[in-house]
Protein backbone atom coordinates (compact mmCIF):
# COMPACT_ATOMS: atom_id res chain seq x y z
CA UNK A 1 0.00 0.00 0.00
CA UNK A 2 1.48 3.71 -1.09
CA UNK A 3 -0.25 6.53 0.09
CA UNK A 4 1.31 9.67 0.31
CA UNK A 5 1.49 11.36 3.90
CA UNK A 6 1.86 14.95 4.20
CA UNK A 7 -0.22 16.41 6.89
CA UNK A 8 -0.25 19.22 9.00
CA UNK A 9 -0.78 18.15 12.83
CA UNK A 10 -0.87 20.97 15.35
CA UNK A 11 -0.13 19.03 18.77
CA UNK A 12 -0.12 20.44 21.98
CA UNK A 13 3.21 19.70 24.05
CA UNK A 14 4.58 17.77 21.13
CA UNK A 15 1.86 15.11 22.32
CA UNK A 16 -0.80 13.87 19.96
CA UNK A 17 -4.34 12.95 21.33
CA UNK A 18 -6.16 9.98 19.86
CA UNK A 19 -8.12 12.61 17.33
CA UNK A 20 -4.81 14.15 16.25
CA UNK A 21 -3.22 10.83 15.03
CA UNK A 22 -6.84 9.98 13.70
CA UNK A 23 -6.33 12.94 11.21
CA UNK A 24 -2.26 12.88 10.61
CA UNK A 25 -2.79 9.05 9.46
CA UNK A 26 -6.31 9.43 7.93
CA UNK A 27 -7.68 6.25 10.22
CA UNK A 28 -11.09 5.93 12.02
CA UNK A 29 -11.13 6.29 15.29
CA UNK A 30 -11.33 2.57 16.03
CA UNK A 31 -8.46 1.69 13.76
CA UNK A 32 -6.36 4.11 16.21
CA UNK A 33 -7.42 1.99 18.84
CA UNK A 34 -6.93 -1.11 17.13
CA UNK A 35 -3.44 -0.37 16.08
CA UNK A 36 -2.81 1.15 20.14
CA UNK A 37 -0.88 -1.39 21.75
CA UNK A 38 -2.85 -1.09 24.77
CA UNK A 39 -2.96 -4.55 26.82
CA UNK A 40 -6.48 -4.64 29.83
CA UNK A 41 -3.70 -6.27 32.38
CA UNK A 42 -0.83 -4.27 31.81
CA UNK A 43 -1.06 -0.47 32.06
CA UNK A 44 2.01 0.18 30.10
CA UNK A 45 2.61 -2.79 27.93
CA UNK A 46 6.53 -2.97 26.25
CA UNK A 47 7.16 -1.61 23.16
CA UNK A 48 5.94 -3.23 19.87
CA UNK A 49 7.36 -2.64 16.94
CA UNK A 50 4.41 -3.86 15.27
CA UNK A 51 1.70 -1.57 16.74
CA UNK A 52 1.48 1.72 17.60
CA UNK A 53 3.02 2.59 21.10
CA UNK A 54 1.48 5.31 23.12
CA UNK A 55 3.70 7.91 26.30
CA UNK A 56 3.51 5.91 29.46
CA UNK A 57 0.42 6.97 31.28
CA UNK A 58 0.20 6.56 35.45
CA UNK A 59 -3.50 5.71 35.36
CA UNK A 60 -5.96 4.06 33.32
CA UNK A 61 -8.05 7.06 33.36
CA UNK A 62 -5.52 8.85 31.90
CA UNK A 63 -6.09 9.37 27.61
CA UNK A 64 -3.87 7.47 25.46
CA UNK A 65 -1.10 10.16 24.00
CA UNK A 66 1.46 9.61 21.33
CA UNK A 67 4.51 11.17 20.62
CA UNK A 68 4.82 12.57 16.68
CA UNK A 69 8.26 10.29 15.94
CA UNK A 70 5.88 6.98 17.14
CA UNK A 71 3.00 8.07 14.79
CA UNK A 72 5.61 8.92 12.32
CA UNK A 73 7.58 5.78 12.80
CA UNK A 74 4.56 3.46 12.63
CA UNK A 75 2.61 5.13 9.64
CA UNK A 76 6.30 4.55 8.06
CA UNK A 77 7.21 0.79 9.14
CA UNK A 78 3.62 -0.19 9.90
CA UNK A 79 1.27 1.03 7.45
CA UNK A 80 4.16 1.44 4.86
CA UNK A 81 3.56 4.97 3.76
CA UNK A 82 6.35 5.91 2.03
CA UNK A 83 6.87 9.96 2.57
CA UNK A 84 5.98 11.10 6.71
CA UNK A 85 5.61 14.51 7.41
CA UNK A 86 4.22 16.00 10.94
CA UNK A 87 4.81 19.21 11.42
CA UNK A 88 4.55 20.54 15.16
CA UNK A 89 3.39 23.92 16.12
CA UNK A 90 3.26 24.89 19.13
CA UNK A 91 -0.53 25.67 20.44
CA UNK A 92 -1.58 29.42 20.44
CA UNK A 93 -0.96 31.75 23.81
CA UNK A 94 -4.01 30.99 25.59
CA UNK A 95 -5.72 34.22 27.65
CA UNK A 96 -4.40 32.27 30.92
CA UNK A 97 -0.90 31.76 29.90
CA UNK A 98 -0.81 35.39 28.62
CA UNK A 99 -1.78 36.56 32.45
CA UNK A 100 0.44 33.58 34.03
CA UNK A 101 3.08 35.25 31.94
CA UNK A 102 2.33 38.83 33.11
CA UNK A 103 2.17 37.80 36.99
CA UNK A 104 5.54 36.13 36.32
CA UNK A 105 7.07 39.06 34.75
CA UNK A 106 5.73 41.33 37.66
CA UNK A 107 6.65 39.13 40.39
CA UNK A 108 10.40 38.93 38.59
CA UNK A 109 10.39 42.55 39.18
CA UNK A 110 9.22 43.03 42.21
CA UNK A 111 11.86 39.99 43.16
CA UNK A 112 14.11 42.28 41.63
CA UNK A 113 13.23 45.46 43.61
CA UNK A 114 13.67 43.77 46.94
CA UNK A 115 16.62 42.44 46.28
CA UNK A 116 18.42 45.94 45.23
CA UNK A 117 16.66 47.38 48.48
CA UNK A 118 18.47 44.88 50.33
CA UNK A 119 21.96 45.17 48.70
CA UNK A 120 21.61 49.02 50.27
């Protein structure tokens, strides 16, 4: 089977969700799950070169994440596409991290402040 595979993925933390490598490999759903190596006994089952490996996770509850070299290494050995291509952008500032980033700067300075006031 050649396909051609040259999508655009934007992942968040240079972690892909189930959904994301549902779109970078152009799979249902339950083929993602299917091609998971996910074992019911075993919460982080050793690595298959055969399936598609997910991050380790710390609780079942947790979603299954990939990084983008494992869904680029299996749509390459695995599915035998011959060009992979996943590009990873880094999610846009969120209105939170834009004020977490403020506070920071403004507690730097005030940090700052105190610690001249101190040298004197």
């Amino acid at each position: 089977m050649e396909k051609n595979f040259n999508r655009n993925e934007f992942v968040h933390m240079e972690l892909m969700d189930v959904d994301a490598v549902e779109k970078a490999l152009g799979r249902s759903r339950a083929s993602v799950y299917r091609y998971a190596n996910t074992d019911p006994d075993v919460l982080n089952p050793p690595f298959d070169p055969r399936r598609l490996n997910p991050e380790g996770r710390r609780d079942r509850s947790e979603p299954l994440m990939f990084s983008h070299d494992e869904v680029s290494r299996f749509a390459r050995d695995v599915l035998k596409i011959k060009q992979v291509t996943i590009e990873v952008h880094e999610a846009p500032e969120s209105v939170t991290n834009q004020l977490l980033r403020e506070l920071l700067a403004e507690l730097q300075s005030l940090h700052e402040t105190l610690r001249r006031l101190n040298l004197k």
